[in-house]
Protein backbone atom coordinates (compact mmCIF):
# COMPACT_ATOMS: atom_id res chain seq x y z
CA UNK A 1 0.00 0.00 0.00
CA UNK A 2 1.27 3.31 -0.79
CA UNK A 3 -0.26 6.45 0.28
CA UNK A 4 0.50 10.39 -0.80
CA UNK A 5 -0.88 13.35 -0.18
CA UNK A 6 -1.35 15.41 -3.42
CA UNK A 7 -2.34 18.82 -1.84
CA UNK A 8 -4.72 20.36 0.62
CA UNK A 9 -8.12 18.84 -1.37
CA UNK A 10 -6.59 15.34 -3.07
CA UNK A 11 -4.53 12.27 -1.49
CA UNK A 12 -4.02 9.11 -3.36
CA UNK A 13 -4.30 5.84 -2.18
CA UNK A 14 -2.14 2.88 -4.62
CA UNK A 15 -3.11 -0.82 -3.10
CA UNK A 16 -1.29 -3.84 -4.74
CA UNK A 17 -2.31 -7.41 -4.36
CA UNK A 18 -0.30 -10.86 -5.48
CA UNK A 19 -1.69 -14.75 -4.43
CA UNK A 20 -0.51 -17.82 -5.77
CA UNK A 21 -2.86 -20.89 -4.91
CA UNK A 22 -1.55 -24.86 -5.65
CA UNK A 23 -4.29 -27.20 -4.17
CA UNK A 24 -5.24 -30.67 -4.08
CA UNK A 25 -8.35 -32.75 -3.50
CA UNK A 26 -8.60 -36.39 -4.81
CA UNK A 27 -11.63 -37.57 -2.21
CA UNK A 28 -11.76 -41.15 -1.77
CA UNK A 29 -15.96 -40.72 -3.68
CA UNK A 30 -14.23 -39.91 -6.68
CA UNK A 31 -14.25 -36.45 -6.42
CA UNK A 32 -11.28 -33.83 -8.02
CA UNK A 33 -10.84 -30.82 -7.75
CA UNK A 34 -6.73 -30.06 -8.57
CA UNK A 35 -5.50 -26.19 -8.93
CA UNK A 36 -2.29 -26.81 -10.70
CA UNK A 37 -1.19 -22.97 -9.91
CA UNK A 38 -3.74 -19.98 -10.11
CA UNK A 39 -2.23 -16.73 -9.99
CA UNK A 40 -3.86 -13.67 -9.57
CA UNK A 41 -2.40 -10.24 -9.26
CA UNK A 42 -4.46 -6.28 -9.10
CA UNK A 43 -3.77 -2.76 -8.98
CA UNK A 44 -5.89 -0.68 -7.58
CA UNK A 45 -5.36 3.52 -7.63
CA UNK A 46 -7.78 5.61 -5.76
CA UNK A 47 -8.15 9.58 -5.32
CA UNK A 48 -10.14 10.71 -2.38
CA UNK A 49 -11.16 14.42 -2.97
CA UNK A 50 -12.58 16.01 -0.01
CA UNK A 51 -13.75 19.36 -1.62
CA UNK A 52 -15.31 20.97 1.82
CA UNK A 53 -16.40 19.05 4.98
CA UNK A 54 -19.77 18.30 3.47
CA UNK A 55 -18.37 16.91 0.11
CA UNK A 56 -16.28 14.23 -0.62
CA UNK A 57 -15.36 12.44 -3.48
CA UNK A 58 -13.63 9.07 -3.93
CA UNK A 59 -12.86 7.62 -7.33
CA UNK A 60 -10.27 5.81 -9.42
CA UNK A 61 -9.57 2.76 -11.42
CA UNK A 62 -8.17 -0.78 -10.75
CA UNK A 63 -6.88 -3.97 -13.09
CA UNK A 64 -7.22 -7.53 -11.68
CA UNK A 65 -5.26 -10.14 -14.12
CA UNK A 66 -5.94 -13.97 -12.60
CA UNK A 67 -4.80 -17.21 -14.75
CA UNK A 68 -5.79 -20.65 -13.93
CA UNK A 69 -4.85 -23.70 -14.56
CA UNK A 70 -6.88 -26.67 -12.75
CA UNK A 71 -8.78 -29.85 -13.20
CA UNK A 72 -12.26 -31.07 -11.88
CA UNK A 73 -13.99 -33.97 -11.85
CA UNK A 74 -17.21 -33.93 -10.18
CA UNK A 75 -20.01 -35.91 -12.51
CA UNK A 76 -19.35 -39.26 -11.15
CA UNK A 77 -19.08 -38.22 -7.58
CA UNK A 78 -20.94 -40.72 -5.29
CA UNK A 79 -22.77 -38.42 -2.94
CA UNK A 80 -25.70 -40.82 -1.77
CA UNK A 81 -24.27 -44.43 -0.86
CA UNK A 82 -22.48 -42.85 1.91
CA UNK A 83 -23.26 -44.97 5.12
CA UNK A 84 -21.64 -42.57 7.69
CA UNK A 85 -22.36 -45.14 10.31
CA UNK A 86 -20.64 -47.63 8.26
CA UNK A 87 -16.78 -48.78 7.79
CA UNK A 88 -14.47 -46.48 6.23
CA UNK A 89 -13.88 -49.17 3.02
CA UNK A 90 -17.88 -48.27 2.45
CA UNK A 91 -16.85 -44.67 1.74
CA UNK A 92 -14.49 -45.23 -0.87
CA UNK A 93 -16.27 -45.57 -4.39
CA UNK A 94 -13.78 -46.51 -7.65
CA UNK A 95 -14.97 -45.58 -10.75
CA UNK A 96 -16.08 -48.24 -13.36
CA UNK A 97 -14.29 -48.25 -16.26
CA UNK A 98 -17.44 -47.14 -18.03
CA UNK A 99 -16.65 -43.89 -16.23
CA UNK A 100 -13.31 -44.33 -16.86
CA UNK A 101 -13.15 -44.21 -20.54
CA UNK A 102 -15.51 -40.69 -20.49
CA UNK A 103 -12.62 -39.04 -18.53
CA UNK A 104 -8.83 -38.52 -19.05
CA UNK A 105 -6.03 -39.75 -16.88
CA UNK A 106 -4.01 -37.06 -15.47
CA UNK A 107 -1.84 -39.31 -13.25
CA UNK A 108 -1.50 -42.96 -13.21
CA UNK A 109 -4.90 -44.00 -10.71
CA UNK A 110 -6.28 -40.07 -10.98
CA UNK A 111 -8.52 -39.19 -13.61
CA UNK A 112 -10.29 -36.00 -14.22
CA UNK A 113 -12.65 -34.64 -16.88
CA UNK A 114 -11.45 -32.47 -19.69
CA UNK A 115 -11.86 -29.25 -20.05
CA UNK A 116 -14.44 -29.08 -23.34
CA UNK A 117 -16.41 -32.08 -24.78
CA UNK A 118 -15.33 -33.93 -28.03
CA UNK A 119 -16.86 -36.82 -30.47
CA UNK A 120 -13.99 -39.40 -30.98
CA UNK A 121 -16.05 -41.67 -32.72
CA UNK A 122 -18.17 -39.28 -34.98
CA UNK A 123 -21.40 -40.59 -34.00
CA UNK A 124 -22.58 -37.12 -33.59
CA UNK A 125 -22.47 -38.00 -29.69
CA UNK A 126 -20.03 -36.08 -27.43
CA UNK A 127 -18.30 -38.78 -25.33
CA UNK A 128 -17.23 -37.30 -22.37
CA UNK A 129 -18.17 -36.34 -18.95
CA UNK A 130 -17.36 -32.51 -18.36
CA UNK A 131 -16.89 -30.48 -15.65
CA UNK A 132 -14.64 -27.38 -14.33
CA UNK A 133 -11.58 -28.40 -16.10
CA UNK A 134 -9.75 -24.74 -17.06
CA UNK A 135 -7.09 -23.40 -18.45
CA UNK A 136 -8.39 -19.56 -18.24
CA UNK A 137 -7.11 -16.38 -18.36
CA UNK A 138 -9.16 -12.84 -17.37
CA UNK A 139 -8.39 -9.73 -17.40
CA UNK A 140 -10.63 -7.34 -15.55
CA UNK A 141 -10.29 -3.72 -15.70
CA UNK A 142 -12.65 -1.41 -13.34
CA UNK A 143 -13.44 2.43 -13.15
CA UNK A 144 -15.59 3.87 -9.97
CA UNK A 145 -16.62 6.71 -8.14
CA UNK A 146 -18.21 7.20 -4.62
CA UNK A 147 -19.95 10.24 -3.50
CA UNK A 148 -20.46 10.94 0.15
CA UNK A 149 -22.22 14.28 0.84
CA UNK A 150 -24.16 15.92 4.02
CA UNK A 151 -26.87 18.51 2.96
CA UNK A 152 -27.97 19.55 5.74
CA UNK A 153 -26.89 18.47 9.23
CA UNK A 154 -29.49 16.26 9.21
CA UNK A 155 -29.43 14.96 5.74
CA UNK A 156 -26.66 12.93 3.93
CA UNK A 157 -26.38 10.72 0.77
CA UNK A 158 -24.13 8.32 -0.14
CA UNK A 159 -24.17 7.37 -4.33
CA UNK A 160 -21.58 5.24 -6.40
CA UNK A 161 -21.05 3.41 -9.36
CA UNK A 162 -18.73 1.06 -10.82
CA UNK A 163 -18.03 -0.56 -14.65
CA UNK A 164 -16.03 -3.27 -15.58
CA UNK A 165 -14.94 -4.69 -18.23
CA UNK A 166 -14.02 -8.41 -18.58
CA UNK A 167 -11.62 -10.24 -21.39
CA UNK A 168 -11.89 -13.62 -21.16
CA UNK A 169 -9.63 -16.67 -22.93
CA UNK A 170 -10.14 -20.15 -21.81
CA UNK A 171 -8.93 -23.27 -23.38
CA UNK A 172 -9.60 -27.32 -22.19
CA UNK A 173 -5.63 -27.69 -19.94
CA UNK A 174 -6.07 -31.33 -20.69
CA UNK A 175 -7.20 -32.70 -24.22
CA UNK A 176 -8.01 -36.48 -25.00
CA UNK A 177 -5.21 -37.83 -27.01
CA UNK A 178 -5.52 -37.40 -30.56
CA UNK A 179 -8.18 -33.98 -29.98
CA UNK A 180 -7.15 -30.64 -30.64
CA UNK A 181 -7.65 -28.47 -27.43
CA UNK A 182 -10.87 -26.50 -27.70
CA UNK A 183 -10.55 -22.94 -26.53
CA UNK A 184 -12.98 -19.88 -26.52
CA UNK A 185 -12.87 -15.75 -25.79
CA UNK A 186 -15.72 -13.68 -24.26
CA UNK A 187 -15.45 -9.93 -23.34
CA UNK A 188 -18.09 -7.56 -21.75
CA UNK A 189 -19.48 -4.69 -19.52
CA UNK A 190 -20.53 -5.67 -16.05
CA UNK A 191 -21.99 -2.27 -13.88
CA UNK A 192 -22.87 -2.17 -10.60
CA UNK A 193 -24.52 0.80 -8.26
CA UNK A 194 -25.72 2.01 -4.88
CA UNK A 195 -27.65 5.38 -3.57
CA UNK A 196 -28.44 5.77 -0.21
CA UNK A 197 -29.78 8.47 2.13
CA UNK A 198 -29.94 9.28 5.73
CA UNK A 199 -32.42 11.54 7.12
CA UNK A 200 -32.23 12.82 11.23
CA UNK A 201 -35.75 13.07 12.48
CA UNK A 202 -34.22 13.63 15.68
CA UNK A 203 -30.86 13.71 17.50
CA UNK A 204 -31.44 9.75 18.45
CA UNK A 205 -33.63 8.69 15.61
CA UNK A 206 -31.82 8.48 11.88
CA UNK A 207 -33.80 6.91 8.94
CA UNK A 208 -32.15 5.53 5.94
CA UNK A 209 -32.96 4.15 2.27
CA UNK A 210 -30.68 2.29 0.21
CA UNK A 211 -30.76 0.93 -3.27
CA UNK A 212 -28.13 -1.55 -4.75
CA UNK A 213 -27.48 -3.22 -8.04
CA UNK A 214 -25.00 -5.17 -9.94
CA UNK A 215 -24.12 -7.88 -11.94
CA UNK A 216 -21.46 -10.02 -11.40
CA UNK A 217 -19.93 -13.64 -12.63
CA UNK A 218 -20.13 -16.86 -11.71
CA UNK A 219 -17.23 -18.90 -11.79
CA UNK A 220 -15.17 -22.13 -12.07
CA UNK A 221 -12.43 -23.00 -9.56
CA UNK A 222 -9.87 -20.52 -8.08
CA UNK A 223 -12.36 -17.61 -10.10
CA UNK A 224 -11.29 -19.79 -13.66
CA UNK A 225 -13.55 -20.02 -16.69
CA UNK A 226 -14.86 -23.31 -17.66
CA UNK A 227 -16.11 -24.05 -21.76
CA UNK A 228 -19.61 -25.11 -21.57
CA UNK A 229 -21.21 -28.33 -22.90
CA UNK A 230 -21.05 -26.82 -26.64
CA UNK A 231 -17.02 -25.85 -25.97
CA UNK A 232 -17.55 -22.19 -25.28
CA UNK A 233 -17.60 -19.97 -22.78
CA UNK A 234 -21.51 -19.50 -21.85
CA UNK A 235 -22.71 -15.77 -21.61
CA UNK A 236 -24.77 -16.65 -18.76
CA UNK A 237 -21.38 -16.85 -16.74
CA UNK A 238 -21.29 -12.99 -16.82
CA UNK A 239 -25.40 -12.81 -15.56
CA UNK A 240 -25.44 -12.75 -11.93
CA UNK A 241 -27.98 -9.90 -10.98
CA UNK A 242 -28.73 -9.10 -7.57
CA UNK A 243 -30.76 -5.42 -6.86
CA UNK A 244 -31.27 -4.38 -3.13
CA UNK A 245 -34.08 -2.19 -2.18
CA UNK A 246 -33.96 -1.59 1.82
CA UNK A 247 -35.22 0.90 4.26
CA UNK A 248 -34.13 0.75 8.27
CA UNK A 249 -34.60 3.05 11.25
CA UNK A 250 -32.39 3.45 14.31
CA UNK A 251 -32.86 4.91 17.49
CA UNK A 252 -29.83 5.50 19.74
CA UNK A 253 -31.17 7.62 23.37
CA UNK A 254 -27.94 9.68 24.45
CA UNK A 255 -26.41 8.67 27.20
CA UNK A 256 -27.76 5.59 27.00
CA UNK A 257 -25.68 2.47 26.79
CA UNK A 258 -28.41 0.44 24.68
CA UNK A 259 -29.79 1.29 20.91
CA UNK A 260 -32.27 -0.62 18.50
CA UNK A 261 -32.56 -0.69 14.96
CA UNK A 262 -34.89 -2.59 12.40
CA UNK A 263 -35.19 -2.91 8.60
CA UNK A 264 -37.35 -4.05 5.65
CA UNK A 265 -35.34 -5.29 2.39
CA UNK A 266 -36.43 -6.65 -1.05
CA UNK A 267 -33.93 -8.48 -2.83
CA UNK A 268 -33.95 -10.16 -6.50
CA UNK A 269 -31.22 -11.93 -7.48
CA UNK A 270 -29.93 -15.14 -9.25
CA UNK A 271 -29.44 -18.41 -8.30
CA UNK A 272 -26.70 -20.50 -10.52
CA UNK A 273 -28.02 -24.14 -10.93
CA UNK A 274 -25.98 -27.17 -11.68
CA UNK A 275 -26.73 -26.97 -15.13
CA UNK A 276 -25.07 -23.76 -15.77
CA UNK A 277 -28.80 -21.41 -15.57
CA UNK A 278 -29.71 -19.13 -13.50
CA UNK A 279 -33.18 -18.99 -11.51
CA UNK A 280 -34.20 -15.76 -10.30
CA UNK A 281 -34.69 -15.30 -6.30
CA UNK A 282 -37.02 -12.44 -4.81
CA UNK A 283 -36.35 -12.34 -1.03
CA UNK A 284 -38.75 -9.94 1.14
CA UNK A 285 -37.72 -9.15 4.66
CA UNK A 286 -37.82 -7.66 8.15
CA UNK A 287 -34.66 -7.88 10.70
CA UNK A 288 -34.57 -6.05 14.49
CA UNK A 289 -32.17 -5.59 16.59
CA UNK A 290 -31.44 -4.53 20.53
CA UNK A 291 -28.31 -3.90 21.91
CA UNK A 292 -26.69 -3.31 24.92
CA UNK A 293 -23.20 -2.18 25.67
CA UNK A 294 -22.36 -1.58 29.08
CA UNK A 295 -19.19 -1.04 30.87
CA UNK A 296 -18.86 -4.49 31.90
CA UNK A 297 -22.01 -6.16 30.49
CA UNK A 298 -23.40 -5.82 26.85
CA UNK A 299 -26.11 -8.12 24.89
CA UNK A 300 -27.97 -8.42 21.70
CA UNK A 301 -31.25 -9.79 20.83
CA UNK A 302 -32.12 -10.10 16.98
CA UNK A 303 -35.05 -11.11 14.89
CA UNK A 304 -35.40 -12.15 11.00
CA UNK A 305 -37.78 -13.18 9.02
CA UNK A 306 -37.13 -13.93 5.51
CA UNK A 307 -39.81 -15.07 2.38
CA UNK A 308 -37.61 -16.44 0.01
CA UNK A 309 -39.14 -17.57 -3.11
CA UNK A 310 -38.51 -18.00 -6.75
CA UNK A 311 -39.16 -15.28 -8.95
CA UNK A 312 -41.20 -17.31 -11.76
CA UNK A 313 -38.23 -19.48 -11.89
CA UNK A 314 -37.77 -23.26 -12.68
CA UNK A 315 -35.66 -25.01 -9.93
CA UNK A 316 -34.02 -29.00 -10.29
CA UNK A 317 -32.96 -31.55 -7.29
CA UNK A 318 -31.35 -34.07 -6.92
CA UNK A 319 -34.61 -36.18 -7.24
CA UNK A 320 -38.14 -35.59 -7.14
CA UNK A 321 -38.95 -36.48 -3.60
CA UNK A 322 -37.36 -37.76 -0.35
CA UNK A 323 -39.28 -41.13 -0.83
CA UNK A 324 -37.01 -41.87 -3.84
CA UNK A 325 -33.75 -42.45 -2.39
CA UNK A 326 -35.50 -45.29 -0.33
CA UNK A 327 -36.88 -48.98 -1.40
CA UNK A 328 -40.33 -50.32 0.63
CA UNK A 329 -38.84 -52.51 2.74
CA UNK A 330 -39.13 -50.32 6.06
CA UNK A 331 -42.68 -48.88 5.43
CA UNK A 332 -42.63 -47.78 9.27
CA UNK A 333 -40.11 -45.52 8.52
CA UNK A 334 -41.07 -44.90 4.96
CA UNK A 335 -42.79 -45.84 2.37
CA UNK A 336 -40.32 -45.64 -0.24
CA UNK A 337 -40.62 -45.70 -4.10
CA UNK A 338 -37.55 -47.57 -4.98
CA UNK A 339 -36.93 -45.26 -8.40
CA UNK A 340 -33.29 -44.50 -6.64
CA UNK A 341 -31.19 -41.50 -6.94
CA UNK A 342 -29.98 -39.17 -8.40
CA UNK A 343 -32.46 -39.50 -10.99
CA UNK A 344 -32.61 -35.39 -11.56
CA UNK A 345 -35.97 -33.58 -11.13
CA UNK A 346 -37.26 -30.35 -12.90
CA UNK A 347 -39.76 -28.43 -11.72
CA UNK A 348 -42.05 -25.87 -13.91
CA UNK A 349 -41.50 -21.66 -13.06
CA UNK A 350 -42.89 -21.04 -10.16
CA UNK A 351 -43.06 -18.67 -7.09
CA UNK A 352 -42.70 -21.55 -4.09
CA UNK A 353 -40.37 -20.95 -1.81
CA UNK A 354 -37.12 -21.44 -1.69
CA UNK A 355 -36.35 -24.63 0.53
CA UNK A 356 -33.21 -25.34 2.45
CA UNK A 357 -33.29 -21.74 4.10
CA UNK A 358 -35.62 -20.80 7.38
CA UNK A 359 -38.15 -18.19 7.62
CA UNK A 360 -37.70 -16.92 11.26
CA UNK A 361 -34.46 -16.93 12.83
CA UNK A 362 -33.86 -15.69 16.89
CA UNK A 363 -30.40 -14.86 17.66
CA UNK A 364 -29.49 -14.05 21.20
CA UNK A 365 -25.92 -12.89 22.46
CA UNK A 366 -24.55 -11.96 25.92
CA UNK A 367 -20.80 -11.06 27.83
CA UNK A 368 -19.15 -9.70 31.06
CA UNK A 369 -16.22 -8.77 31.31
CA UNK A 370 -15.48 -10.13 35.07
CA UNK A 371 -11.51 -8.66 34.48
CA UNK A 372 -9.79 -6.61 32.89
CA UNK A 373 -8.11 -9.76 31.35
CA UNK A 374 -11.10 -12.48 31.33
CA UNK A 375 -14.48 -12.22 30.05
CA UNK A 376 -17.03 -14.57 29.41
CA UNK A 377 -19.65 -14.89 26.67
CA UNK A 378 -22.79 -17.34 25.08
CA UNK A 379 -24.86 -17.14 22.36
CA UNK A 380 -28.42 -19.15 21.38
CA UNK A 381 -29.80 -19.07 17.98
CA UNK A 382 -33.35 -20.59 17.24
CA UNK A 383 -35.09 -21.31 13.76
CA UNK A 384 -38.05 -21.81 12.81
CA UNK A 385 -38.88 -25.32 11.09
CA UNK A 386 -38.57 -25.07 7.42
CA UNK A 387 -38.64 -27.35 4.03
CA UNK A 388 -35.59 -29.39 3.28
CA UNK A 389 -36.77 -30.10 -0.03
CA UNK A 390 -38.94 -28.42 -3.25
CA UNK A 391 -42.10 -30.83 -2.68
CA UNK A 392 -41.90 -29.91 1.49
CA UNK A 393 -41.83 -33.50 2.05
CA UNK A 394 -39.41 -33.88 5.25
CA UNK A 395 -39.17 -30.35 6.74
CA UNK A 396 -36.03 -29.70 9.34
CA UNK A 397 -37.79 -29.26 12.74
CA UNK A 398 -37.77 -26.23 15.14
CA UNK A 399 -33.54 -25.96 16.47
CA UNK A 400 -31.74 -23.88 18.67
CA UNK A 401 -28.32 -23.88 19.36
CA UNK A 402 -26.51 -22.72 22.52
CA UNK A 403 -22.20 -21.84 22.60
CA UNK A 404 -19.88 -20.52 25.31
CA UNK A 405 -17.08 -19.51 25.49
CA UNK A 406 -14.23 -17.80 27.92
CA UNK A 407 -11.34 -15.73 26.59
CA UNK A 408 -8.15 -14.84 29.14
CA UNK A 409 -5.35 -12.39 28.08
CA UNK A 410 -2.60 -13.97 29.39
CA UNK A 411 -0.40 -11.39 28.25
CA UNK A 412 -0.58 -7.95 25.73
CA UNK A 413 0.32 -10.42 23.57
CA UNK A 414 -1.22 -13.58 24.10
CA UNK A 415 -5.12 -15.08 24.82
CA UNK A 416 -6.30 -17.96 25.48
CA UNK A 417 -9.46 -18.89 24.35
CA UNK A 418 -12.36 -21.73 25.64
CA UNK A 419 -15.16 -22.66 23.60
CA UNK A 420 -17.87 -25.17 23.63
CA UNK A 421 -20.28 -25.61 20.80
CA UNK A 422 -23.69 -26.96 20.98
CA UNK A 423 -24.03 -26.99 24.59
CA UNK A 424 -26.98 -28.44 25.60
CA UNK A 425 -26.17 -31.50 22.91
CA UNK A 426 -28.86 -30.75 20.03
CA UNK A 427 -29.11 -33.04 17.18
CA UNK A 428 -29.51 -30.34 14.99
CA UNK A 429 -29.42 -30.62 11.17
CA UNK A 430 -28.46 -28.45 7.95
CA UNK A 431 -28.76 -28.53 4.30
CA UNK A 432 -25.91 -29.24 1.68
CA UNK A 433 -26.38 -26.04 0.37
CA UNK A 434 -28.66 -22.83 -0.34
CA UNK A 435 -31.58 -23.56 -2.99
CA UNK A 436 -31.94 -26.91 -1.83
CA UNK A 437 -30.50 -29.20 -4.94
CA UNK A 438 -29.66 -32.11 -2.51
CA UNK A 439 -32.54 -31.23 -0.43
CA UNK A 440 -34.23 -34.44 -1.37
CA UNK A 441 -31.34 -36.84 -0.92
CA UNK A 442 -28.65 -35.33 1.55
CA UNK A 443 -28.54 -33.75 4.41
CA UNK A 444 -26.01 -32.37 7.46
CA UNK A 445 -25.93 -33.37 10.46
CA UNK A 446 -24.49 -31.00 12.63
CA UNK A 447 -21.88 -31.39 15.21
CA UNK A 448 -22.49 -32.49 18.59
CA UNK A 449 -21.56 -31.00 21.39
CA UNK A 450 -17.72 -30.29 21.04
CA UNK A 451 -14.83 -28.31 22.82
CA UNK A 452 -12.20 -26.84 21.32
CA UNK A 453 -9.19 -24.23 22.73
CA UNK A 454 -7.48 -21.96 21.34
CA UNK A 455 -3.84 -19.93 21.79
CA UNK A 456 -3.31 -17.25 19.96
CA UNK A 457 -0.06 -14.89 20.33
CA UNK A 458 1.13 -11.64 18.35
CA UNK A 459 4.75 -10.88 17.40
């Protein structure tokens, strides 16, 4: 970081940023995901302009160059005939050399799909498996501005925008023998933007408005480009829309140690699916707040409440219904259909909501500082049953969650830190991940109740 002060109004700001990432995963379900070196480097220059003490002005312009080079493999992972209460042999799934001979060998015993899709044979069928195999390179140059201005001493705004543009090149990093490597450019605009206002009614009571946009990417591994099934990079990579509308109120008495705050927020924005679309989300909101900050004692209590649904959107799971993944042969558990999974469900545009994600959430917080050097702290969050799955089949039941923790300063330079998790023992549960794809085949349980200590010292 290097910093200069131009003159009385302007001072620059010049950030600079280098990480190199080598990683390896070869899971024993015949998973891959291999980052054979991604390097990404940005410059970012910034002016901050302070024209008065009621107007100030930030802009500039940045470049972001990041090159990839990794291999995936993720079609033939065996997510479902996981028996966790099993032996570990159960948990390790070859591949068949069906699968084999749709994916390329990297390393003797390690194979990996390639990056793009290819017809050996000339059937007119592609005869691979593909998934975020990459050899990409971007190039990602950025101009902004922020305003920050106060009107009136009660009134203030905050407005910026941002465009970027994006060059793309991304070519298959590991070919079938005897194919020529299939490789693909894309360049376009992406713009983003945000106003906001604060209005004073009072000395303790401030309103505010907000309104965000942008659109963003969606990417492979390490932020790579993958070719899509026809061996080009898709546009819909460079779709990700989100927009923000939000308005809050906070009330803060003087010389008071507590304050409380609340919200309302609309929020569109897009969901990728496994297949490389995007299904549009429209969240509508409310979120609350107390808090207390005492010398010695301080607390929070928060509410949410969240209706999350699809914005006339299709959505796809793993299957079409819990009962699939299971034969008939326990009916008093349940009465199973025996198709099996995965066996991929669609399911027409819609407005249901979104499951895997709760509707009411209670989070509660509390410390005291009995020292100088030792404080103690816990926390309980409670949500409100929701839908694991599309059809609402199995639902995840009412759960709260309870930690505490104790943190000593041993020294100015060292703490020690005591934490247990889940203390009352919950068998609480989670989905695999937001929008709900495995929410009719997998599922999380969460960890019971566990300890863990920490020592943490400063040079």
């Amino acid at each position: 970081t290097y910093e200069r002060q131009l003159n009385s109004i302007h001072s620059l700001t010049n950030r600079s940023y280098f990480q190199y990432l080598d990683r390896e995963e070869i899971a024993q379900n015949s998973f891959v995901e291999i980052i054979d070196g991604a390097k990404t480097a940005q410059n970012r220059i910034e002016i901050n302009s302070i024209w008065n003490p009621q107007q100030q002005t930030t802009w500039g312009f940045d470049i972001r160059y990041n090159d990839v080079v990794g291999y995936s493999q993720f079609t033939t992972e065996a997510d479902l005939p996981i028996d966790l209460l099993g032996t570990l042999e159960q948990r390790r799934i070859p591949l068949t050399e069906a699968q084999e001979a749709r994916l390329v060998e990297l390393r003797p015993g390690v194979f990996v799909s390639p990056g793009a899709n290819y017809d050996v044979d000339g059937d007119g069928i592609n005869d691979f498996s593909t998934s975020d195999t990459t050899d990409s390179t971007t190039w990602q140059s950025g101009i902004f501005v922020e305003q920050q201005s106060d009107w009136t001493e009660r009134i203030s705004t905050n407005a910026g925008m941002r465009a970027d543009y994006y060059d793309v090149a991304a070519q298959d990093a590991l070919a079938p023998q005897g194919q020529i490597a299939a490789h693909d450019t894309y360049n376009t605009w992406l713009y983003s933007g945000s106003l906001s206002a604060n209005v004073k009614l009072q000395d303790d009571l401030v309103t505010y408005a907000s309104y965000n946009y942008s659109e963003a990417t969606s990417n492979s591994i390490a932020g790579g480009t993958a070719l899509g099934a026809d061996n080009q990079i898709n546009p819909l990579n460079f779709e990700t829309i989100n927009e923000l509308f939000e308005v809050g109120i906070k009330y803060a008495p003087s010389q008071n140690p507590w304050y409380a705050d609340a919200s309302i927020f609309e929020q569109t924005r897009s969901l990728r699916n496994r297949d490389g679309s995007n299904s549009g989300i429209v969240a509508k909101g409310f979120e609350g707040q107390v808090v207390y900050q005492g010398q010695k004692l301080w607390a929070t209590l928060g509410y949410s409440y969240l209706d999350a649904r699809y914005d006339d959107s299709a959505s796809f799971q793993d299957s079409q219904q819990v009962a699939d993944a299971f034969d008939n042969s326990r009916p008093d558990i349940i009465v199973g259909t025996d198709i099996g999974a995965p066996n991929f469900a669609g399911f027409e545009p819609s407005n249901q909501r979104v499951q895997g994600i709760p509707e009411q959430t209670v989070s509660m917080n509390a410390g005291w500082m009995i020292s100088e050097n030792w404080d103690v702290s816990a926390s309980a969050i409670y949500s409100k049953s929701y839908p694991l799955d599309y059809l609402a089949t199995v639902l995840i039941r009412d759960q709260i969650t309870i930690n505490a923790n104790t943190t000593v300063a041993l020294s100015q330079h060292a703490k020690l830190r005591f934490e247990v998790q889940n203390l009352t023992d919950e068998k609480n549960w989670r989905p695999v991940f937001e929008g709900g794809y495995f929410g009719s085949t997998l599922v999380f349980p969460e960890l019971p109740r566990s300890v863990q200590v920490t020592y943490r010292h400063n040079f």
